[in-house]
C-alpha atoms as a PDB file:
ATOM      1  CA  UNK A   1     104.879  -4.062 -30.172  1.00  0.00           C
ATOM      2  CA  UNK A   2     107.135  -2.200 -32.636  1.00  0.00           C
ATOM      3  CA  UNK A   3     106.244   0.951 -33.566  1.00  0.00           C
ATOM      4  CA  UNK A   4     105.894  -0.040 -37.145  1.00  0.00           C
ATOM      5  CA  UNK A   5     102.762  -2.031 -36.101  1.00  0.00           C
ATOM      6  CA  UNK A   6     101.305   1.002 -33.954  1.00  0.00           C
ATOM      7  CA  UNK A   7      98.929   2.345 -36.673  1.00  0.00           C
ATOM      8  CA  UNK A   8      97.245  -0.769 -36.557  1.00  0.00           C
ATOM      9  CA  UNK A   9      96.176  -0.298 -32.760  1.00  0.00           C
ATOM     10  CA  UNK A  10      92.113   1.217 -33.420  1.00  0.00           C
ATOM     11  CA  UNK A  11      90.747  -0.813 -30.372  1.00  0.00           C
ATOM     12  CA  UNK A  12      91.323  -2.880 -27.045  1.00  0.00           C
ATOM     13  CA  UNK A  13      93.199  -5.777 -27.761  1.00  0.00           C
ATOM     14  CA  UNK A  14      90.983  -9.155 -27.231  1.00  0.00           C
ATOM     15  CA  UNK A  15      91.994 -11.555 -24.233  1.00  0.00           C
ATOM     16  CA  UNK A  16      91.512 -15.308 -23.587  1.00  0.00           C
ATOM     17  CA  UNK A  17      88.435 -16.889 -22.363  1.00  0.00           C
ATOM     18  CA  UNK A  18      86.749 -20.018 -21.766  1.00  0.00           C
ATOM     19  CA  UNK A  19      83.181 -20.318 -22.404  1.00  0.00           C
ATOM     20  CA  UNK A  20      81.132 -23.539 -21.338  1.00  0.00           C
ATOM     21  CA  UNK A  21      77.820 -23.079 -22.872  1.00  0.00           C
ATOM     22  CA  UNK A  22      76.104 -25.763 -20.783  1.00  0.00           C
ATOM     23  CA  UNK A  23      76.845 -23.427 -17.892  1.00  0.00           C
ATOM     24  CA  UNK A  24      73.667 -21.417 -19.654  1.00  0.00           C
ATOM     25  CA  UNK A  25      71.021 -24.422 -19.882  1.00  0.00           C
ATOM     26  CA  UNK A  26      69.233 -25.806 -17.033  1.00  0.00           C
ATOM     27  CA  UNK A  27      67.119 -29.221 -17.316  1.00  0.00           C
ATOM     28  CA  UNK A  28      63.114 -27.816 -18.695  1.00  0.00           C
ATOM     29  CA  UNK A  29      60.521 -28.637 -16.078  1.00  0.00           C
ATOM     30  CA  UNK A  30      57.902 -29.519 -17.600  1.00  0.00           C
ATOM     31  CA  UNK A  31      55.042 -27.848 -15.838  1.00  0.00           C
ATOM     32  CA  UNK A  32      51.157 -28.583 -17.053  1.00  0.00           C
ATOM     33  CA  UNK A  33      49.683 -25.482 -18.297  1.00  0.00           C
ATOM     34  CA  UNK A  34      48.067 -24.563 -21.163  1.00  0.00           C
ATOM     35  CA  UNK A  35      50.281 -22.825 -24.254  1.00  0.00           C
ATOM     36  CA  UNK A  36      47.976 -19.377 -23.344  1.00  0.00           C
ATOM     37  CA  UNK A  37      48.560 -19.645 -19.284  1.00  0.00           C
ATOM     38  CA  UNK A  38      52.597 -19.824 -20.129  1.00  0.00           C
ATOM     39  CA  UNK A  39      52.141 -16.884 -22.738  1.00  0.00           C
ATOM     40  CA  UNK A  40      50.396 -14.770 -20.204  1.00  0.00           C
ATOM     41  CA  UNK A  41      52.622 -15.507 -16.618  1.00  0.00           C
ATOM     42  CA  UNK A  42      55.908 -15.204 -18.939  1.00  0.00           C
ATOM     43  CA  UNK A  43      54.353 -11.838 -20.163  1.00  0.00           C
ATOM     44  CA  UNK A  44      54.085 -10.564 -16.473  1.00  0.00           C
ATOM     45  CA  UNK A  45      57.376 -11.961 -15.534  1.00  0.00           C
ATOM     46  CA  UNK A  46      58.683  -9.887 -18.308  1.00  0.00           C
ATOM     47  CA  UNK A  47      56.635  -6.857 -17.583  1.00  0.00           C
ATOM     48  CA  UNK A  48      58.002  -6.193 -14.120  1.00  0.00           C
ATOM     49  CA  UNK A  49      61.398  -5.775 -15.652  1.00  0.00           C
ATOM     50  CA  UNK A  50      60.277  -2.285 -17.192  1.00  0.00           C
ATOM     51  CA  UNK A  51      59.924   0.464 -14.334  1.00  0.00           C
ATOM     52  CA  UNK A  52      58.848   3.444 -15.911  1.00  0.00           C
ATOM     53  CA  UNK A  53      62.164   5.301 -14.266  1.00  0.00           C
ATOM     54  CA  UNK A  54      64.252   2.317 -15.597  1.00  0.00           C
ATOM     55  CA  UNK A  55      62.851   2.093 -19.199  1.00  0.00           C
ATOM     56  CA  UNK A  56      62.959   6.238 -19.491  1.00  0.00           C
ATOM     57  CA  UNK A  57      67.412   5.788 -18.105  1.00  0.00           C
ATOM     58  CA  UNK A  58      68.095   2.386 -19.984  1.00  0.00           C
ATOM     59  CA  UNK A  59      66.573   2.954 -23.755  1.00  0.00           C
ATOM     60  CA  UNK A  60      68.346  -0.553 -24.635  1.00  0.00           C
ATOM     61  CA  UNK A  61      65.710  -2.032 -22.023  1.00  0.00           C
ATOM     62  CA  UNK A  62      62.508  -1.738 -23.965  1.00  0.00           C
ATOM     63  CA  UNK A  63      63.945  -3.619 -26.832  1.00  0.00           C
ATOM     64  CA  UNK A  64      64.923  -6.265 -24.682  1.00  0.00           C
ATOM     65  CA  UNK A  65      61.201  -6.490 -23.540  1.00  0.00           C
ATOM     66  CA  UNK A  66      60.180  -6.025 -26.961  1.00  0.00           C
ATOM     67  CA  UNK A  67      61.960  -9.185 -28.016  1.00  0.00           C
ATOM     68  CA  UNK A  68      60.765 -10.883 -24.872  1.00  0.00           C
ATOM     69  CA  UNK A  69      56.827 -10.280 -25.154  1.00  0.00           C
ATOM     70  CA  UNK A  70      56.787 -11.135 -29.220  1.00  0.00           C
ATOM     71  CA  UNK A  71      59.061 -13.763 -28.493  1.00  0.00           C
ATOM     72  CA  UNK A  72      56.336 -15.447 -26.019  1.00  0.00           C
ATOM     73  CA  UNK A  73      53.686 -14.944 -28.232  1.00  0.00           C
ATOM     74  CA  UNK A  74      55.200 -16.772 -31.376  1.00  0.00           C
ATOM     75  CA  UNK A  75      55.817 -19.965 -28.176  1.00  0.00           C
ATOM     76  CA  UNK A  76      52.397 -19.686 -27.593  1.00  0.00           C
ATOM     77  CA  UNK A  77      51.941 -20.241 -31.760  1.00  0.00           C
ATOM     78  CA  UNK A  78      53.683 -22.865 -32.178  1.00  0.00           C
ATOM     79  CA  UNK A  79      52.563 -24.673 -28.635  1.00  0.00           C
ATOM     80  CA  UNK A  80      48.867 -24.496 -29.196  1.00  0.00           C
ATOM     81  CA  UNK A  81      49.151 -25.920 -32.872  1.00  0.00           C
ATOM     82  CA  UNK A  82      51.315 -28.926 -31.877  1.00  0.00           C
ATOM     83  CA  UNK A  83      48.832 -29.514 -29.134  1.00  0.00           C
ATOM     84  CA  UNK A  84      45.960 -29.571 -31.815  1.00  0.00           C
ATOM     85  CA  UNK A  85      48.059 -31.236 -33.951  1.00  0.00           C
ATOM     86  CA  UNK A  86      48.898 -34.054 -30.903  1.00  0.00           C
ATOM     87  CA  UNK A  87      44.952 -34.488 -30.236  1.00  0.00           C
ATOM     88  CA  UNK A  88      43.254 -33.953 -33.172  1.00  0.00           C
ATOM     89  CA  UNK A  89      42.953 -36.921 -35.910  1.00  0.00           C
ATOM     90  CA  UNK A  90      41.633 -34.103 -38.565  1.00  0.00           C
ATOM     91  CA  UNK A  91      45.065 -31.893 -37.884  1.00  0.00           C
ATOM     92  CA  UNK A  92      47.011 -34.412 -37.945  1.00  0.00           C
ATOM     93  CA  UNK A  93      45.596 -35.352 -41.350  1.00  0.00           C
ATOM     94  CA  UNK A  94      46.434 -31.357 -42.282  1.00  0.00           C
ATOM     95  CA  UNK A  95      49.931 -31.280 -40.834  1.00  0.00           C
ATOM     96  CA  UNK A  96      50.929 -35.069 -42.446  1.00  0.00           C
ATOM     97  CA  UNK A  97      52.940 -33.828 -45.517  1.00  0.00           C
ATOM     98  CA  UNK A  98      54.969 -31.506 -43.519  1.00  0.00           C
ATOM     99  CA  UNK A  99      58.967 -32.643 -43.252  1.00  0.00           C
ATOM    100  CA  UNK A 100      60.123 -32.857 -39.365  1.00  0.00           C
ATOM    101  CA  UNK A 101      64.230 -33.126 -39.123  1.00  0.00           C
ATOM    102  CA  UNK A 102      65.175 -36.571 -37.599  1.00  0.00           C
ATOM    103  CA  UNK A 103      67.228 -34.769 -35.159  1.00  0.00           C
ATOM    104  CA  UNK A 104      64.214 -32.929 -33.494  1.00  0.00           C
ATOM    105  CA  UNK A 105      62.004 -36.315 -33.306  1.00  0.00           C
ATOM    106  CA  UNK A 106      65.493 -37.449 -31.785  1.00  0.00           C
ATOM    107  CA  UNK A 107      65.038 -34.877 -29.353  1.00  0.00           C
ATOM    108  CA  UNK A 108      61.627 -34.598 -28.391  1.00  0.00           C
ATOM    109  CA  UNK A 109      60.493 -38.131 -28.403  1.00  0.00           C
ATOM    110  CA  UNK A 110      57.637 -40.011 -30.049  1.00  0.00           C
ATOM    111  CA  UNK A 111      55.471 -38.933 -27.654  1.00  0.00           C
ATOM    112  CA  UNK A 112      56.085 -34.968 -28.292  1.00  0.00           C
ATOM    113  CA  UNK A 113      56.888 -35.605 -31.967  1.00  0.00           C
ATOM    114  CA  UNK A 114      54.263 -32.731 -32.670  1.00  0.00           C
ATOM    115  CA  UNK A 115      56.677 -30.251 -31.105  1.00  0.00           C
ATOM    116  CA  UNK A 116      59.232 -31.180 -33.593  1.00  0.00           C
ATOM    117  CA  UNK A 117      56.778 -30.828 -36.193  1.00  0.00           C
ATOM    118  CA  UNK A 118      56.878 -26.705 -35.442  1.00  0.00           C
ATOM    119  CA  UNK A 119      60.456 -26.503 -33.736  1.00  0.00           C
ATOM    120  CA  UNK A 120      61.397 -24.298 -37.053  1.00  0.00           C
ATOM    121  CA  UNK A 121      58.290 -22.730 -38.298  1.00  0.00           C
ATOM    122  CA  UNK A 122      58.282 -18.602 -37.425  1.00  0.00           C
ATOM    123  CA  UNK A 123      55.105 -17.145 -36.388  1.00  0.00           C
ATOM    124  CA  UNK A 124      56.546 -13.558 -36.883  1.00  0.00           C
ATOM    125  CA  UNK A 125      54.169 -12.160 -39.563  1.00  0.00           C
ATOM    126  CA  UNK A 126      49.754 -12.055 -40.154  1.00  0.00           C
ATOM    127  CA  UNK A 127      50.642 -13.901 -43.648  1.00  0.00           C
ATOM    128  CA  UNK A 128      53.007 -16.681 -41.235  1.00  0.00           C
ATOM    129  CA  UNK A 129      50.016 -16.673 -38.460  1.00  0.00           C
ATOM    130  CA  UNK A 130      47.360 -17.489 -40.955  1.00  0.00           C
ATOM    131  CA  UNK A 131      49.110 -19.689 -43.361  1.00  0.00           C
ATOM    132  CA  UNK A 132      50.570 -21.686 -41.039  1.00  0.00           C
ATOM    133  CA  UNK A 133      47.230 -22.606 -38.736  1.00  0.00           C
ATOM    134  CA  UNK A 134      46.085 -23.329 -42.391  1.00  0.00           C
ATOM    135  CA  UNK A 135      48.453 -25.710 -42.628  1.00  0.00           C
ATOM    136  CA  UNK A 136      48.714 -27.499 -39.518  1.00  0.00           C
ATOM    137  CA  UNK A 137      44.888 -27.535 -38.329  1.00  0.00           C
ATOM    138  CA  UNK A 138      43.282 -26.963 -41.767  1.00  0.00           C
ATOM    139  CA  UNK A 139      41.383 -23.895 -40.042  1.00  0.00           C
ATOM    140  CA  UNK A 140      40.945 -20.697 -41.959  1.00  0.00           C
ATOM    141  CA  UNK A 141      41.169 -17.942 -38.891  1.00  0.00           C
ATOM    142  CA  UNK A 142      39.252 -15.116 -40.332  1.00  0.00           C
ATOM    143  CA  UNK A 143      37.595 -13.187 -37.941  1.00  0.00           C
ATOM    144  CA  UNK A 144      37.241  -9.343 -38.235  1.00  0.00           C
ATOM    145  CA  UNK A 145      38.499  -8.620 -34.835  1.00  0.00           C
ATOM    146  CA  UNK A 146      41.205 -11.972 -35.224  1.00  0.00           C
ATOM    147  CA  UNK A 147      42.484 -10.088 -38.431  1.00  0.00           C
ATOM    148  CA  UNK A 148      42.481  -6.697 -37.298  1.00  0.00           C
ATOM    149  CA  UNK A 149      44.892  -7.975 -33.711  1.00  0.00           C
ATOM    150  CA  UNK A 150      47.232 -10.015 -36.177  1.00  0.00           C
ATOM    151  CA  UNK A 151      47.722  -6.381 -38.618  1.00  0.00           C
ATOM    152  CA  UNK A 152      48.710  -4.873 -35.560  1.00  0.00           C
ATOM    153  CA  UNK A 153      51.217  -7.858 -34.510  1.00  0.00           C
ATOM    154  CA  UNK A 154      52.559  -7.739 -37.731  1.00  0.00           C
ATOM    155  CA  UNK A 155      54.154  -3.964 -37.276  1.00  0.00           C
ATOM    156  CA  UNK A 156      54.828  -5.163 -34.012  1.00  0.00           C
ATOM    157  CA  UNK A 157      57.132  -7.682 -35.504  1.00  0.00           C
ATOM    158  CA  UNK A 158      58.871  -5.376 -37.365  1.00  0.00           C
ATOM    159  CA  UNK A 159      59.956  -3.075 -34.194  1.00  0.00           C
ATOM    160  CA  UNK A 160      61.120  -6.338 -32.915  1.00  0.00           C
ATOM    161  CA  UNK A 161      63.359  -7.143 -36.189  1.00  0.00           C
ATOM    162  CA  UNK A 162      64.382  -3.407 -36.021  1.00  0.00           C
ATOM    163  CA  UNK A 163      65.414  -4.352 -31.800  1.00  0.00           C
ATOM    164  CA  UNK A 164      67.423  -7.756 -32.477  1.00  0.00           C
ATOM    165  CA  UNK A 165      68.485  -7.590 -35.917  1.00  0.00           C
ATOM    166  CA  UNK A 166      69.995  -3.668 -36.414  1.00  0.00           C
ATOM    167  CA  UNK A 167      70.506  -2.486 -32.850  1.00  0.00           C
ATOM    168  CA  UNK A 168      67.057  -0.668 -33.027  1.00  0.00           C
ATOM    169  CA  UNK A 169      67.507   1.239 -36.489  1.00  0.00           C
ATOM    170  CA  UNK A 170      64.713   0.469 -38.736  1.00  0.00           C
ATOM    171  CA  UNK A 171      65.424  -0.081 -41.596  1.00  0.00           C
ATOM    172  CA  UNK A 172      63.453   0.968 -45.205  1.00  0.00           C
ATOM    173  CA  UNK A 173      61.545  -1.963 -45.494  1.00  0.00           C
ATOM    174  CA  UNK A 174      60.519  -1.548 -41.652  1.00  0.00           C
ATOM    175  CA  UNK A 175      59.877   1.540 -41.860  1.00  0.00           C
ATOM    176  CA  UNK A 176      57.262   0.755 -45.261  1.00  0.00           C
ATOM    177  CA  UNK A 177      55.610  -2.044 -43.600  1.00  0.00           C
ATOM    178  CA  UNK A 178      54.427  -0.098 -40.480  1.00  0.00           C
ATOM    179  CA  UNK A 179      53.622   3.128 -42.541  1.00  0.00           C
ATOM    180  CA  UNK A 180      56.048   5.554 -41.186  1.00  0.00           C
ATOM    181  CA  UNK A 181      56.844   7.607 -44.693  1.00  0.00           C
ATOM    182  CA  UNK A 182      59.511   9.887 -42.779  1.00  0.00           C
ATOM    183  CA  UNK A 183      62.420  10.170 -44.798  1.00  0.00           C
ATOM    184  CA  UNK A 184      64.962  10.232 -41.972  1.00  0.00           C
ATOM    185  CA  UNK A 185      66.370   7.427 -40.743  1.00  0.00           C
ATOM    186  CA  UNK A 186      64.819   6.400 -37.128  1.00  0.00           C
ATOM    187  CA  UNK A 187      65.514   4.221 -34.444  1.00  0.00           C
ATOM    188  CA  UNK A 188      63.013   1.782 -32.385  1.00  0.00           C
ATOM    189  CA  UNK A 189      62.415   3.900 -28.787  1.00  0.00           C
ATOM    190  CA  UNK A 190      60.267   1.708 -26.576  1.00  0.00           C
ATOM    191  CA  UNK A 191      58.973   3.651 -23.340  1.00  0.00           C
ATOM    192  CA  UNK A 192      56.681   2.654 -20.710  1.00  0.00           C
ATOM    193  CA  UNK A 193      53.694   3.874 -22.428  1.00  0.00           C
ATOM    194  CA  UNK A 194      54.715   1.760 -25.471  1.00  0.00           C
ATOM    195  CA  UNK A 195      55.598  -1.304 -23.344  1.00  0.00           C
ATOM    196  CA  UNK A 196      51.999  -1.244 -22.246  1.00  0.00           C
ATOM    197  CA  UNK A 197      50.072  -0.952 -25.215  1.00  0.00           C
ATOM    198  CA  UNK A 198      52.743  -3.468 -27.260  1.00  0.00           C
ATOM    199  CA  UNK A 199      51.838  -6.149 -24.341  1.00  0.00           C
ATOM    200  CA  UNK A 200      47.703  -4.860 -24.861  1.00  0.00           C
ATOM    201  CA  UNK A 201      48.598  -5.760 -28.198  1.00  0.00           C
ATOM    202  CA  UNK A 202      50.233  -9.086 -27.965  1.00  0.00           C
ATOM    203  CA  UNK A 203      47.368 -10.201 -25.458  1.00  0.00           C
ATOM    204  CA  UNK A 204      44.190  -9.335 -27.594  1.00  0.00           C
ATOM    205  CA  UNK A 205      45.964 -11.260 -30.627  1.00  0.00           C
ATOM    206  CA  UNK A 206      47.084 -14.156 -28.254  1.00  0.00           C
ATOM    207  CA  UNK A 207      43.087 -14.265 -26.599  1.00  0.00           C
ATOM    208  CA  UNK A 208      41.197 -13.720 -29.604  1.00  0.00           C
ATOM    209  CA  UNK A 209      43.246 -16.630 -31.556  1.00  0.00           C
ATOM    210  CA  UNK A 210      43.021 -18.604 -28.475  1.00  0.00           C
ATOM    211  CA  UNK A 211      39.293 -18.407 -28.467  1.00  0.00           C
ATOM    212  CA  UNK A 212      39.072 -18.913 -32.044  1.00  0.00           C
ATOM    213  CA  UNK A 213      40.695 -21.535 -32.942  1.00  0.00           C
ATOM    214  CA  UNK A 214      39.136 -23.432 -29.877  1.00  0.00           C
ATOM    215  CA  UNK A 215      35.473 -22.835 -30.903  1.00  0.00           C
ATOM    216  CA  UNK A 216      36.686 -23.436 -34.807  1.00  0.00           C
ATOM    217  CA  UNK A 217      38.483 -27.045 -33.966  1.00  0.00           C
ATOM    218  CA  UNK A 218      35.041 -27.736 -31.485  1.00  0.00           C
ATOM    219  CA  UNK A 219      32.771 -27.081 -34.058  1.00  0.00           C
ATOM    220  CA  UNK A 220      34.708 -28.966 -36.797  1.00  0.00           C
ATOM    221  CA  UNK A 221      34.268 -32.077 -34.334  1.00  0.00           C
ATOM    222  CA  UNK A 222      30.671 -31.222 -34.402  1.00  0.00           C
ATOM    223  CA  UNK A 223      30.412 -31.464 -38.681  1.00  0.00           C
ATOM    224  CA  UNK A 224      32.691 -34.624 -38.041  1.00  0.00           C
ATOM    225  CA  UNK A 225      30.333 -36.297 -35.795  1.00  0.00           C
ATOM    226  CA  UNK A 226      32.936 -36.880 -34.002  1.00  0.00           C
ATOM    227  CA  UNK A 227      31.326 -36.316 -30.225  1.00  0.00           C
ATOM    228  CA  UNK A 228      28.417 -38.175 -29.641  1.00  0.00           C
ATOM    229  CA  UNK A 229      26.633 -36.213 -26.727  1.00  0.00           C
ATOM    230  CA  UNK A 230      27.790 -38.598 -24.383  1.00  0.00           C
ATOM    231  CA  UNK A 231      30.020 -37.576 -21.491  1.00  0.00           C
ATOM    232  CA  UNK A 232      31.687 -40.494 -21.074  1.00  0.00           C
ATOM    233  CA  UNK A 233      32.282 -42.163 -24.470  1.00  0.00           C
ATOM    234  CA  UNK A 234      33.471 -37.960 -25.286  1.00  0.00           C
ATOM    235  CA  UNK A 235      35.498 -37.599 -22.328  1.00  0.00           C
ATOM    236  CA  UNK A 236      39.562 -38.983 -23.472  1.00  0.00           C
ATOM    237  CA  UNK A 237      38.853 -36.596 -26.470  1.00  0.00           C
ATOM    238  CA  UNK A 238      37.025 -33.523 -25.297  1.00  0.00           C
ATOM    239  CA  UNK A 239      39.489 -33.472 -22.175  1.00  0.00           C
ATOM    240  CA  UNK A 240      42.747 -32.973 -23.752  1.00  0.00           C
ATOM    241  CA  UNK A 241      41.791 -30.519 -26.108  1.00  0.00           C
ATOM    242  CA  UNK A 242      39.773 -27.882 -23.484  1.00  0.00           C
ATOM    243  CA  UNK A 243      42.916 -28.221 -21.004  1.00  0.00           C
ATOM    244  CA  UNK A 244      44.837 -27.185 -23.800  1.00  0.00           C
ATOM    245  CA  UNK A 245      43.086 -24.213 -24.643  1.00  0.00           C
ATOM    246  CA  UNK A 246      41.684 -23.124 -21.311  1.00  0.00           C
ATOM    247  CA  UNK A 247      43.406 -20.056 -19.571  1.00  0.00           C
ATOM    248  CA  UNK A 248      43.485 -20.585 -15.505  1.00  0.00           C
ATOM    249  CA  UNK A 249      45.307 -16.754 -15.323  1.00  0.00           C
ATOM    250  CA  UNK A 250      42.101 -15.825 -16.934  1.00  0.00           C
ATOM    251  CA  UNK A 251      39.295 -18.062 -15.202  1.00  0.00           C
ATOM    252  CA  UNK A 252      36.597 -17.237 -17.281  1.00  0.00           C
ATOM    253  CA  UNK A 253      33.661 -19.721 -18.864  1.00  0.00           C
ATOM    254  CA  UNK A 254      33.413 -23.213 -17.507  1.00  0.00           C
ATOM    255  CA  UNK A 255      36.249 -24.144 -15.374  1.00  0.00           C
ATOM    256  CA  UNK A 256      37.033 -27.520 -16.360  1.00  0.00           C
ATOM    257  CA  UNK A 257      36.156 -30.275 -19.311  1.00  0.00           C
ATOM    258  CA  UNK A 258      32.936 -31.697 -17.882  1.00  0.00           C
ATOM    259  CA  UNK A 259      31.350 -28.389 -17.118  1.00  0.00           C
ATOM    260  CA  UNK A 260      32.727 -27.123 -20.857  1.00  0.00           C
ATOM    261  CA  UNK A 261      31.244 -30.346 -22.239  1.00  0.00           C
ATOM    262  CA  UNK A 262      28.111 -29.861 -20.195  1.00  0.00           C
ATOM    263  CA  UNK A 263      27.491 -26.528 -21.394  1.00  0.00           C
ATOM    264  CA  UNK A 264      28.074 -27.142 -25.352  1.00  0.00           C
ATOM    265  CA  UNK A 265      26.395 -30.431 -25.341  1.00  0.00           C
ATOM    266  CA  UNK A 266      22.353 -28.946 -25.894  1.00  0.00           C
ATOM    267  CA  UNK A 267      24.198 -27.133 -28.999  1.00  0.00           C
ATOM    268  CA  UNK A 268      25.711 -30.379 -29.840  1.00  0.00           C
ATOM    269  CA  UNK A 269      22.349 -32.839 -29.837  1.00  0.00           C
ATOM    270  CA  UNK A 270      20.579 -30.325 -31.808  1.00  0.00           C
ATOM    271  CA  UNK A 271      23.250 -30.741 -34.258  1.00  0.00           C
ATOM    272  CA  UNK A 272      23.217 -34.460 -33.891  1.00  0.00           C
ATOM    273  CA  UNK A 273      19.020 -34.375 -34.399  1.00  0.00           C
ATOM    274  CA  UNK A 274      19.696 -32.314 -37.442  1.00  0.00           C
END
């Protein structure tokens, strides 16, 4: 290079690289567990990646986990609607004026069209998390504990924006959503401590929706008429839905459809008899 080109020389010169992005993507098994089960094994997975040496040496690692956990729970979102939506007449009813891309019922299929339906919906924010369930299932989540996890979410979500979108620097309106009123500028710090409580977080909101919506969607079938009290003309519908909502990691309540059925049907034929 001449030296009249020298004062252009402010960084490494670039080099020349091939890149085959299909070297990154491996065939999806698809592996039948509920949308909460993947949520919570994916959150371990990611969990073990935090030593509290490694987290206190590497500060870039606890944004990384950050983005991992709220990442996992907004898959959990948008799995558990567009299994509602896939066996429930009544959300299907709520989702059908919603748009879906011809390329992502191209991809998915017919038979996992529902997955398409939420392919580009975010789940990052309460106001997203409410509206959208609205939407989809035509439930109104309202609880006071259900509210209270998706507040705290919500400021979760904007440490995560802070960790992907500005290399950890909040910025104003980050700062103003989660309350921090310092006038300094700060960056997102994510220790062990933090990783903890942010998973805590993540998997009272994921637990208390998942319960929720379950006993909401149940109940609606209830007001529908829509189970008869009979195990076996109740079965093909009541199956699908408790699978989908039922957490093996957790094992609590009835452990499968029958003994779930068995134990909601007195409330049921009262409600029938009504």
């Amino acid at each position: 290079m001449s030296d009249s080109l020298r004062w252009r020389e402010v960084c490494g010169q670039s080099r020349s690289i091939t890149f085959d992005v299909t070297n990154c993507c491996v065939t999806a098994a698809t592996v039948p567990r509920s949308p909460i089960d993947d949520y919570l094994l994916n959150g371990r997975d990611i969990l073990l990646l935090g030593t509290e040496e490694d987290l206190r040496d590497h500060p870039a690692l606890g944004r990384l986990i950050l983005l991992g956990v709220v990442s996992g729970a907004e898959a959990y979102f948008k799995q558990i609607i567009s299994r509602c939506v896939k066996h429930c007449s009544t959300c299907r009813n709520s989702a059908a004026k919603h748009v879906i891309p011809f390329a992502a019922v191209e991809y998915y299929g017919g038979d996992d069209v529902a997955t398409a339906l939420v392919e580009s919906i975010s789940f990052a924010t309460a106001g997203e998390i409410v509206n959208k369930t609205k939407k989809f299932t035509g439930i109104d989540m309202k609880g006071a504990e259900l509210t209270e996890a998706v507040r705290i979410f919500d400021r979760i979500c904007q440490l995560r924006h802070a960790a992907v979108h500005a290399n950890g620097v909040l910025s104003a309106a980050n700062a103003r959503e989660i309350g921090d009123g310092r006038a300094k500028r700060l960056r997102v710090r994510i220790d062990f401590a933090s990783v903890q409580t942010i998973a805590a977080a993540c998997n009272n909101l994921i637990r208390e929706y998942n319960r929720e919506l379950f006993f909401h969607l149940v109940t609606r079938w209830f007001k529908e008429k829509r189970l008869s009290g009979d195990w076996q003309q109740d079965r093909s519908q009541f199956t699908p839905i408790f699978t989908a909502f039922y957490s093996v990691v957790d094992e609590v309540g009835p452990n499968n459809a029958y003994n779930s059925y068995r134990a909601l049907r007195p409330t049921l034929l009262r409600f029938i008899a009504s």
